[in-house]
C-alpha atoms as a PDB file:
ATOM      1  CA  UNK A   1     124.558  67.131 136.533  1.00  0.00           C
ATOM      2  CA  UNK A   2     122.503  65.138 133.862  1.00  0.00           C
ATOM      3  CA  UNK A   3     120.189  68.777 134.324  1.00  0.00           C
ATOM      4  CA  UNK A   4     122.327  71.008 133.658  1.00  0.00           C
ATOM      5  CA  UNK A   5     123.627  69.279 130.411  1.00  0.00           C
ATOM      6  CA  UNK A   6     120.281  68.912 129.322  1.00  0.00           C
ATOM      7  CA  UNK A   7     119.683  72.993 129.976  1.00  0.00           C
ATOM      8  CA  UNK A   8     123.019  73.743 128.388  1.00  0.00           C
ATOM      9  CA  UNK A   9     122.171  71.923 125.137  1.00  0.00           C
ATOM     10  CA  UNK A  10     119.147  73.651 124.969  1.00  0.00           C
ATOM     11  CA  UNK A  11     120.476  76.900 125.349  1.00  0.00           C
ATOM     12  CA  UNK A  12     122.916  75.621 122.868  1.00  0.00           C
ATOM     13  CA  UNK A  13     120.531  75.052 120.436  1.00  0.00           C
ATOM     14  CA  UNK A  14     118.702  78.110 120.933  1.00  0.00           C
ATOM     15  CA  UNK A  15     121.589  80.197 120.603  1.00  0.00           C
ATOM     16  CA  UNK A  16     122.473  78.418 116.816  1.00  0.00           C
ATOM     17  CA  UNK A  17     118.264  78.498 116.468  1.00  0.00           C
ATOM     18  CA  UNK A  18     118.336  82.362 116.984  1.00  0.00           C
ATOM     19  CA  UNK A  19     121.653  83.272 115.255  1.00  0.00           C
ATOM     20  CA  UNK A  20     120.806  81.595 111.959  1.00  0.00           C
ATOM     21  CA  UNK A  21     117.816  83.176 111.213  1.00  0.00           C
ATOM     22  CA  UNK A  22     116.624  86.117 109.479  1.00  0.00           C
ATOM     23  CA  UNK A  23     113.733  88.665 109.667  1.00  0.00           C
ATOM     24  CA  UNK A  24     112.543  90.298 106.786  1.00  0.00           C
ATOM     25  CA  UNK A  25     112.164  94.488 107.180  1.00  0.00           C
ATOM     26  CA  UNK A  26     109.129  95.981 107.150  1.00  0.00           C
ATOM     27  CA  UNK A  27     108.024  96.994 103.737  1.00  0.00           C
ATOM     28  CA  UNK A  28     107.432 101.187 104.145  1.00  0.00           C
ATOM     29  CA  UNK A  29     105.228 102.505 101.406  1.00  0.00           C
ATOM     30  CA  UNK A  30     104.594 106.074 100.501  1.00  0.00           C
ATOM     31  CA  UNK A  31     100.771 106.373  98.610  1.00  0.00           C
ATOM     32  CA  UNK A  32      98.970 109.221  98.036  1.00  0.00           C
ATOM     33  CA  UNK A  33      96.118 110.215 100.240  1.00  0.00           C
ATOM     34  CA  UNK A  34      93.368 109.380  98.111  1.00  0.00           C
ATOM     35  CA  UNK A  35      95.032 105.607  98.223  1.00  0.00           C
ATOM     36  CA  UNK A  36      94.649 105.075 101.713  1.00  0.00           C
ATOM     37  CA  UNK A  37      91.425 102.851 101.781  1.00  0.00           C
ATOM     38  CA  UNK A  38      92.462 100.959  99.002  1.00  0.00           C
ATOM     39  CA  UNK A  39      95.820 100.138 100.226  1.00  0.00           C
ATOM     40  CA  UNK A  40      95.313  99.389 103.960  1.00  0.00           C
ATOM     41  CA  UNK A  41      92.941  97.032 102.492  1.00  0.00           C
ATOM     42  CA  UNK A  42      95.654  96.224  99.851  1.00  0.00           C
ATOM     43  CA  UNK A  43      98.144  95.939 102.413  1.00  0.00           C
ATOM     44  CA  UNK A  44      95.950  92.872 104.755  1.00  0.00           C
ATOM     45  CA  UNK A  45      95.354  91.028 101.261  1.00  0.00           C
ATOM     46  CA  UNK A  46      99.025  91.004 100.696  1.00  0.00           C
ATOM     47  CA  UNK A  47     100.093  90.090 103.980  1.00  0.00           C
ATOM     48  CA  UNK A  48      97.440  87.586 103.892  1.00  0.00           C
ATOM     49  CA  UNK A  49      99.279  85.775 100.888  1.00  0.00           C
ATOM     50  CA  UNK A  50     102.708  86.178 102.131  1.00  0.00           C
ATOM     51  CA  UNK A  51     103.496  85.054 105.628  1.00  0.00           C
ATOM     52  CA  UNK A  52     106.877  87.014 106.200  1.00  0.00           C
ATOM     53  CA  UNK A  53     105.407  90.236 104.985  1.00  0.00           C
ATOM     54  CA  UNK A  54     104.759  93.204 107.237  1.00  0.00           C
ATOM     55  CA  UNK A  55     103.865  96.780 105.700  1.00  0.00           C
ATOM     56  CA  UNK A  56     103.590 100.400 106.898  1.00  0.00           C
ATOM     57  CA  UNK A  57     101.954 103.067 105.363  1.00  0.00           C
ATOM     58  CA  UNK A  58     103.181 106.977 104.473  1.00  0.00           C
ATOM     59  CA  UNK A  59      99.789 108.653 103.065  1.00  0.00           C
ATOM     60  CA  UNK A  60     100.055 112.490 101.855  1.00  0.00           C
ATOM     61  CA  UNK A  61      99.884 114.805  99.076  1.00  0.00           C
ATOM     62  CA  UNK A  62     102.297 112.936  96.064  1.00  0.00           C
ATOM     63  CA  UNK A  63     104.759 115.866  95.945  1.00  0.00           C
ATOM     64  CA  UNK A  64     105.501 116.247  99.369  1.00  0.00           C
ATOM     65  CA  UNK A  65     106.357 111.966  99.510  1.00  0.00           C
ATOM     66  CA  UNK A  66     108.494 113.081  96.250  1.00  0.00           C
ATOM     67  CA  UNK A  67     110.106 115.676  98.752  1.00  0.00           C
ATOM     68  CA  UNK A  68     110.441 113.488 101.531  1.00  0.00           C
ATOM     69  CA  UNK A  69     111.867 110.640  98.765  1.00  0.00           C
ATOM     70  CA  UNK A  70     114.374 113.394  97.412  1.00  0.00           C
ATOM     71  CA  UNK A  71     115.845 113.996 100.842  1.00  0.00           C
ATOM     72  CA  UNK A  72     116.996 110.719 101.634  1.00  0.00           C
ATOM     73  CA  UNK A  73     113.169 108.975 103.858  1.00  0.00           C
ATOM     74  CA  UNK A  74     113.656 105.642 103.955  1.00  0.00           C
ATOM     75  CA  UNK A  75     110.954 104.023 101.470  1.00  0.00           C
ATOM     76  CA  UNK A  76     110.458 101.372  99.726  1.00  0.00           C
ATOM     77  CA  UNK A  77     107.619 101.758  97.638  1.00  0.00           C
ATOM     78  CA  UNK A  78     106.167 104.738  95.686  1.00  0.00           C
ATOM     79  CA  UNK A  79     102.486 105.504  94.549  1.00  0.00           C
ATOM     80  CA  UNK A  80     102.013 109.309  93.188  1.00  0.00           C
ATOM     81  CA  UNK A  81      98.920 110.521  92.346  1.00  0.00           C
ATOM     82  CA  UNK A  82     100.550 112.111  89.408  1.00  0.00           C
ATOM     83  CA  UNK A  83     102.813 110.245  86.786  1.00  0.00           C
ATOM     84  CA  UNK A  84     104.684 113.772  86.720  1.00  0.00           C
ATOM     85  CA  UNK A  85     105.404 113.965  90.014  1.00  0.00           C
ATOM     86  CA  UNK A  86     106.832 110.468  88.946  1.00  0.00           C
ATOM     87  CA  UNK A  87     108.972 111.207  86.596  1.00  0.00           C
ATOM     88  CA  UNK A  88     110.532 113.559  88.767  1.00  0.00           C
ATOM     89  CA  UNK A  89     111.494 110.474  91.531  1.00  0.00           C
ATOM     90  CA  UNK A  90     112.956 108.456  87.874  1.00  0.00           C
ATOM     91  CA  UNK A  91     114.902 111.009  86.666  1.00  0.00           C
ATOM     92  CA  UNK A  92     116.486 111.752  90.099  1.00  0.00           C
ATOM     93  CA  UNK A  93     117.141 108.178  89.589  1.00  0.00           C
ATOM     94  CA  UNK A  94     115.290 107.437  92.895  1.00  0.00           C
ATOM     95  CA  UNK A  95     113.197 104.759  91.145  1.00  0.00           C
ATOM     96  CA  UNK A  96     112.575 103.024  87.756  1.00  0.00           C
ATOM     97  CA  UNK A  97     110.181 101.811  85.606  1.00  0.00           C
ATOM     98  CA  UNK A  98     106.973 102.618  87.229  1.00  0.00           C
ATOM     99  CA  UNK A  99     103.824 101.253  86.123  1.00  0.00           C
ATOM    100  CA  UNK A 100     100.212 102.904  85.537  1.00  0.00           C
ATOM    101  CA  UNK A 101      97.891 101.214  88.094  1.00  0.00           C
ATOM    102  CA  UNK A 102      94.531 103.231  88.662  1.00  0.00           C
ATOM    103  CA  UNK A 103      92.706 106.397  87.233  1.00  0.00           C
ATOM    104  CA  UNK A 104      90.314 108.922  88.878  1.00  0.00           C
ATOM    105  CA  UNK A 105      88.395 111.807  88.024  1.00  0.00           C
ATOM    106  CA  UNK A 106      87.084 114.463  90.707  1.00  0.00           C
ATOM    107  CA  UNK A 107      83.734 115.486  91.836  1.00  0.00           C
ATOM    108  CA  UNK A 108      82.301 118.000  94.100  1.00  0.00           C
ATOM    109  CA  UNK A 109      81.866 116.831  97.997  1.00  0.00           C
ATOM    110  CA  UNK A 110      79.500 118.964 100.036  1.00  0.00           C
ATOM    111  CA  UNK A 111      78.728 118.685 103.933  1.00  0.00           C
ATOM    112  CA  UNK A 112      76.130 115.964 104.346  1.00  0.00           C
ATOM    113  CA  UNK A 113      72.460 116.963 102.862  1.00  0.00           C
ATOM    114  CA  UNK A 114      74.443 119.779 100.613  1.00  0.00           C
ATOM    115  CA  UNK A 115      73.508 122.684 102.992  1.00  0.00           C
ATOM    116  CA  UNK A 116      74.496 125.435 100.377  1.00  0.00           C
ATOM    117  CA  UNK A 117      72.264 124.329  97.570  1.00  0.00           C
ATOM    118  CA  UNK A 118      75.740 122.753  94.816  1.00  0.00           C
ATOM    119  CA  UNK A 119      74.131 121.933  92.310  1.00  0.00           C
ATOM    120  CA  UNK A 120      77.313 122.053  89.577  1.00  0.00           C
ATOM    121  CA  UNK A 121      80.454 122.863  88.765  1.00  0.00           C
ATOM    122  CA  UNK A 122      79.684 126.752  88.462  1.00  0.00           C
ATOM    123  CA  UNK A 123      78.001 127.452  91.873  1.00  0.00           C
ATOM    124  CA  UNK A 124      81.608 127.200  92.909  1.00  0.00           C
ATOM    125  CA  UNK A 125      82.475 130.682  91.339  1.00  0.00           C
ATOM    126  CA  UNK A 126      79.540 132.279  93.342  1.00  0.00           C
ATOM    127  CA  UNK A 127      81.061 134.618  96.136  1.00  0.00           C
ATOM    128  CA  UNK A 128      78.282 133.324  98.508  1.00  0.00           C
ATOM    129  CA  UNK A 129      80.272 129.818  98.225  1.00  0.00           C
ATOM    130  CA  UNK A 130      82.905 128.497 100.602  1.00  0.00           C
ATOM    131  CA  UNK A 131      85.410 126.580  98.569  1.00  0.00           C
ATOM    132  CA  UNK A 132      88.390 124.517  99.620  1.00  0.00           C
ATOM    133  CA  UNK A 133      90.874 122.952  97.249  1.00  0.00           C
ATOM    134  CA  UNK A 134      94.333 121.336  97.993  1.00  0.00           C
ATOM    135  CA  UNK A 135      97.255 122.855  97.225  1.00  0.00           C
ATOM    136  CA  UNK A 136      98.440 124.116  93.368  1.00  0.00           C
ATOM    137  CA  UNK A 137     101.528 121.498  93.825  1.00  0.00           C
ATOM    138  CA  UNK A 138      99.686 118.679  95.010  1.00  0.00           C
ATOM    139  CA  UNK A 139      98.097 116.853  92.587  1.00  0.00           C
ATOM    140  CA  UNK A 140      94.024 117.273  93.180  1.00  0.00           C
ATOM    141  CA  UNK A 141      95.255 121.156  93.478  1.00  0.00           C
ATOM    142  CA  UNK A 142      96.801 121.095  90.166  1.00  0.00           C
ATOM    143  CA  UNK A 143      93.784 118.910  88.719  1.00  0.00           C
ATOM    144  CA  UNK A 144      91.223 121.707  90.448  1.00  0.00           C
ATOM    145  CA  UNK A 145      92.678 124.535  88.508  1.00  0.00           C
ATOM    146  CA  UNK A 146      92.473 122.436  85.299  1.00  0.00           C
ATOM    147  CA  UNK A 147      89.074 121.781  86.264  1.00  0.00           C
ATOM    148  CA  UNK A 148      87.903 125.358  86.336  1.00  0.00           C
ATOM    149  CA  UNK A 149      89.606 126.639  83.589  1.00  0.00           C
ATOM    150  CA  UNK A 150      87.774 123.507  81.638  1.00  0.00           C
ATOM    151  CA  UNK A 151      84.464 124.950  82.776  1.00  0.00           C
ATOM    152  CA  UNK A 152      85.690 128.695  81.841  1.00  0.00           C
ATOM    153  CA  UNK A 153      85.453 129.747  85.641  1.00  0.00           C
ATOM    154  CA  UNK A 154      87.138 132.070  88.180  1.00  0.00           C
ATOM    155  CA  UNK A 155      86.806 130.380  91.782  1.00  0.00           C
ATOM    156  CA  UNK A 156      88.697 131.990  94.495  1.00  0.00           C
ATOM    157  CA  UNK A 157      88.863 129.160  97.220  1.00  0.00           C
ATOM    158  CA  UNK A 158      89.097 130.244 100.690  1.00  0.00           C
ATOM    159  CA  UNK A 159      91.505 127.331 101.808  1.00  0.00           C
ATOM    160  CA  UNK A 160      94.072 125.267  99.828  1.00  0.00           C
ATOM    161  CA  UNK A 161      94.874 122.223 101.707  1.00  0.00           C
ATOM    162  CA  UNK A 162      98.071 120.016 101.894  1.00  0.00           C
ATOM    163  CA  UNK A 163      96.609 116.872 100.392  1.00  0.00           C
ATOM    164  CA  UNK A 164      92.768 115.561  99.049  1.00  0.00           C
ATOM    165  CA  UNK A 165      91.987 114.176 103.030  1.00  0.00           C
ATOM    166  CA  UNK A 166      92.214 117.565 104.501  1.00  0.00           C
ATOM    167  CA  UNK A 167      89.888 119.386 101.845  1.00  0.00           C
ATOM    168  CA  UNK A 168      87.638 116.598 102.632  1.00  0.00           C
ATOM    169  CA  UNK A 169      88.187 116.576 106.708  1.00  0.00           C
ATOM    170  CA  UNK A 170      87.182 120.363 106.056  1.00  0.00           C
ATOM    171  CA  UNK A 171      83.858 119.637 103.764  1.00  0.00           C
ATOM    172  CA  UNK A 172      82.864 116.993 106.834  1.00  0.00           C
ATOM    173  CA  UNK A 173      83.616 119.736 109.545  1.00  0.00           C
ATOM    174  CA  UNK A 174      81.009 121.762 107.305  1.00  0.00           C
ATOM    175  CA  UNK A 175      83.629 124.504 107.621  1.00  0.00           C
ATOM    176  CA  UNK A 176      83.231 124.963 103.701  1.00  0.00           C
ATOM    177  CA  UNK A 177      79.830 124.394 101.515  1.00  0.00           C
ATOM    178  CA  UNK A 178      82.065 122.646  99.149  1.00  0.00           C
ATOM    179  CA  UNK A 179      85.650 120.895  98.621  1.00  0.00           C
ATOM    180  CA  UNK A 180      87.014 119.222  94.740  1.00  0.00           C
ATOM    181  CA  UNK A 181      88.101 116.202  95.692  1.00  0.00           C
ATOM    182  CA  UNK A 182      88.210 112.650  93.691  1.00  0.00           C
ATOM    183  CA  UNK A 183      85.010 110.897  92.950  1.00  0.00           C
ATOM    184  CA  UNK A 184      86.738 108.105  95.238  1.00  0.00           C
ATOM    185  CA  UNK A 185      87.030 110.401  97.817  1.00  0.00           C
ATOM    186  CA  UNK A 186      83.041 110.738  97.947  1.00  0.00           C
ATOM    187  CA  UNK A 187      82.407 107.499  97.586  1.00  0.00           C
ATOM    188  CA  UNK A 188      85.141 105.957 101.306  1.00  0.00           C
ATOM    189  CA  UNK A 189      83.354 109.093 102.626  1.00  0.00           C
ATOM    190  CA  UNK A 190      79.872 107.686 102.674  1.00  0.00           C
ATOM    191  CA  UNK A 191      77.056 109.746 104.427  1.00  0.00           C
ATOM    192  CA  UNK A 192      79.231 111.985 105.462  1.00  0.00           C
ATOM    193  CA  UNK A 193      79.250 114.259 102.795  1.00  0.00           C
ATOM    194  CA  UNK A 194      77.026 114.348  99.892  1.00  0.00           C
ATOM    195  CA  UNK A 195      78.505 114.197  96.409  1.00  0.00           C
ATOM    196  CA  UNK A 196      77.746 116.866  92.972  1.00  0.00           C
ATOM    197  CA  UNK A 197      78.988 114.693  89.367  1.00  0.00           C
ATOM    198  CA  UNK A 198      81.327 116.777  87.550  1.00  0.00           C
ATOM    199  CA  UNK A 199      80.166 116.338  83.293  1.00  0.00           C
ATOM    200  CA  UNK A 200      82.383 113.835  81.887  1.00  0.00           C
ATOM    201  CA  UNK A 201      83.395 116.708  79.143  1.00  0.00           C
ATOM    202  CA  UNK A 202      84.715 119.373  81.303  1.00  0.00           C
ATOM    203  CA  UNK A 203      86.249 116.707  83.982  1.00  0.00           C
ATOM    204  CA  UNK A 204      89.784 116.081  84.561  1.00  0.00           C
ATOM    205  CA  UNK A 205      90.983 112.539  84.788  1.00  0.00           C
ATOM    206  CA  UNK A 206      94.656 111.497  87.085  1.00  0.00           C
ATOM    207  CA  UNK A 207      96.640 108.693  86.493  1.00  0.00           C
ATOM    208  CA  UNK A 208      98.317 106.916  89.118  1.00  0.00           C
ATOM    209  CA  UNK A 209     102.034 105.338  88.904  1.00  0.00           C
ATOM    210  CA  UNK A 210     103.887 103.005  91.246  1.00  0.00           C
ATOM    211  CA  UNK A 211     107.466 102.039  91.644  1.00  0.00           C
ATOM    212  CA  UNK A 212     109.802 100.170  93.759  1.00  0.00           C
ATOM    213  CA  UNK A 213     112.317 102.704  95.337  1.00  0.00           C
ATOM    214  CA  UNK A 214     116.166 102.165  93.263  1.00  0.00           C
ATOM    215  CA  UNK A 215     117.718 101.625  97.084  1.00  0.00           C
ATOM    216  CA  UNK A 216     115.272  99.643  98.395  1.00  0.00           C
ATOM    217  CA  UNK A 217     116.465  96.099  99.186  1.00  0.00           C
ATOM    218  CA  UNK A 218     113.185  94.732 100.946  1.00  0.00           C
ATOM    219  CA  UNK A 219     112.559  91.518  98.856  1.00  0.00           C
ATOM    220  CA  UNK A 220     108.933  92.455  98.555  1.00  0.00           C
ATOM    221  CA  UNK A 221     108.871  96.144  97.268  1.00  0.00           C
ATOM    222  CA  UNK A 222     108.487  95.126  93.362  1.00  0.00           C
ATOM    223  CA  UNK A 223     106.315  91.918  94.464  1.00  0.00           C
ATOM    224  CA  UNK A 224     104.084  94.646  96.369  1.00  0.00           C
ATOM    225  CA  UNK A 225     104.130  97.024  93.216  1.00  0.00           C
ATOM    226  CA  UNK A 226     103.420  94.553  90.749  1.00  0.00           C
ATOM    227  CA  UNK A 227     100.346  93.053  93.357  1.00  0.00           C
ATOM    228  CA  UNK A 228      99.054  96.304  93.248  1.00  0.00           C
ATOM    229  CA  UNK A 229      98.714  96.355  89.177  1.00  0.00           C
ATOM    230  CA  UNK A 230      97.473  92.793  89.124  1.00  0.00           C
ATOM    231  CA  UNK A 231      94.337  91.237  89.466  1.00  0.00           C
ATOM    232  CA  UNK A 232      93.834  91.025  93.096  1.00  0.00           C
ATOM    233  CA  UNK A 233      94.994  95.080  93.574  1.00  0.00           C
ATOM    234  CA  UNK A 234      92.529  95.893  90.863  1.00  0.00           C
ATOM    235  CA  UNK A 235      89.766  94.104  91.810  1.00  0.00           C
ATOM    236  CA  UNK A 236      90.217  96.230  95.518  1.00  0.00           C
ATOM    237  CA  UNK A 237      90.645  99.291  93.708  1.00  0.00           C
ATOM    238  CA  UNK A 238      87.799  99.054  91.578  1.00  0.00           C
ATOM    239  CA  UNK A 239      85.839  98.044  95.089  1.00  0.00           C
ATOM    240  CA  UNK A 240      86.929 102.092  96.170  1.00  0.00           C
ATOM    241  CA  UNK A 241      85.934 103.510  93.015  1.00  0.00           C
ATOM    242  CA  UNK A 242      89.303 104.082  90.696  1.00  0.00           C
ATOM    243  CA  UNK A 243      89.423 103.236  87.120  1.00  0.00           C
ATOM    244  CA  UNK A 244      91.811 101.157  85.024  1.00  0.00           C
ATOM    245  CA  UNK A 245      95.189 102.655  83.919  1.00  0.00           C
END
């Protein structure tokens, strides 16, 4: 008899143990592709520093996670590779008051040892060169074009690519002699490809925003955003080759 009490208070106090307390969601955040060494190492740090926090990852071209925003995805967080592509999620009222974090520039990745002889910014208008950008609506598309009409050049690529990953998955793949990516792109990418500097003058620089989500109700989305723009984020970003905001 004196067993079973014992067991019953137990399971008693179990029951109140379980019933009382709470689990925070995990924290879903939507980056842009060229993000996604920064943040998964972002990500550990800020887990690292806050015990209840768990975080997932969305990385793709900025205006398809707009898209996927617009139509009701459940996200918390929102990093664009464009602060245009921003302003589109804030005036849909989707977010607010997003904040200027990191800045890149592109650069020319070739397959490793640069097989076709790039040596600049014009040997992508040659008709002997294989060229893949991303897509004119994704940002490193629309920073591409800008590029080449900067350095007064026609460049007919022979693939446009959803996001900056996939130009560079092709340039690895040596499937193209040459991809415009960002310089950061180049840099995660190690020996795998072999880089060409784009001249400051002609080069095209992005800026990239974050936000916390105007539905979100995760108690860490603006802690995350604002982590991200502080000193720890930057220092991690800078590590992966992005410039101050």
């Amino acid at each position: 008899m004196r067993i079973a009490v014992v067991v019953l208070i137990a399971l008693g106090l179990t029951a109140c143990s379980s019933g009382g307390s709470s689990s925070v969601p995990t924290l879903k955040v939507s980056a842009a592709s060229s993000l996604t060494g920064a943040f998964t190492e972002m990500g550990k740090a800020f887990e690292a520093t806050h015990s209840d926090a768990s975080i997932t990852f969305n990385f793709g071209g900025s205006s398809a996670l707009a898209e996927q925003i617009a139509q009701g995805a459940d996200v918390d967080v929102f990093a664009s590779a464009d602060t245009a592509i921003m302003q589109e999620v804030v005036d849909a009222q989707l977010a607010a008051d997003p904040v200027n974090f990191a800045t890149n520039i592109m650069q020319i990745a070739t397959p490793a040892g640069n097989p076709a002889n790039v040596s600049s910014i014009s040997d992508l208008a040659k008709s002997s060169i294989k060229v893949a950008i991303c897509a004119a609506q994704v940002p490193c598309g629309a920073d591409a074009v800008a590029l080449f009409a900067n350095a007064s050049i026609t460049v007919t690529p022979v693939t446009r690519e959803p996001d900056v990953k996939s130009v560079l998955a092709k340039v690895i793949a040596d499937e193209v002699d040459a991809g415009v990516v960002y310089v950061t792109d180049v840099l995660v990418s190690g020996d795998k490809v072999t880089g060409v500097e784009i001249p400051a003058n002609i080069n095209v620089t992005s800026t990239y925003p974050i936000a916390a989500l105007a539905e979100s109700t995760n108690p860490f989305a603006a802690q995350f955003a604002a982590f991200v723009a502080g000193p720890e984020g930057q220092a991690i970003l800078a590590k992966y080759g992005f410039g101050k905001a």
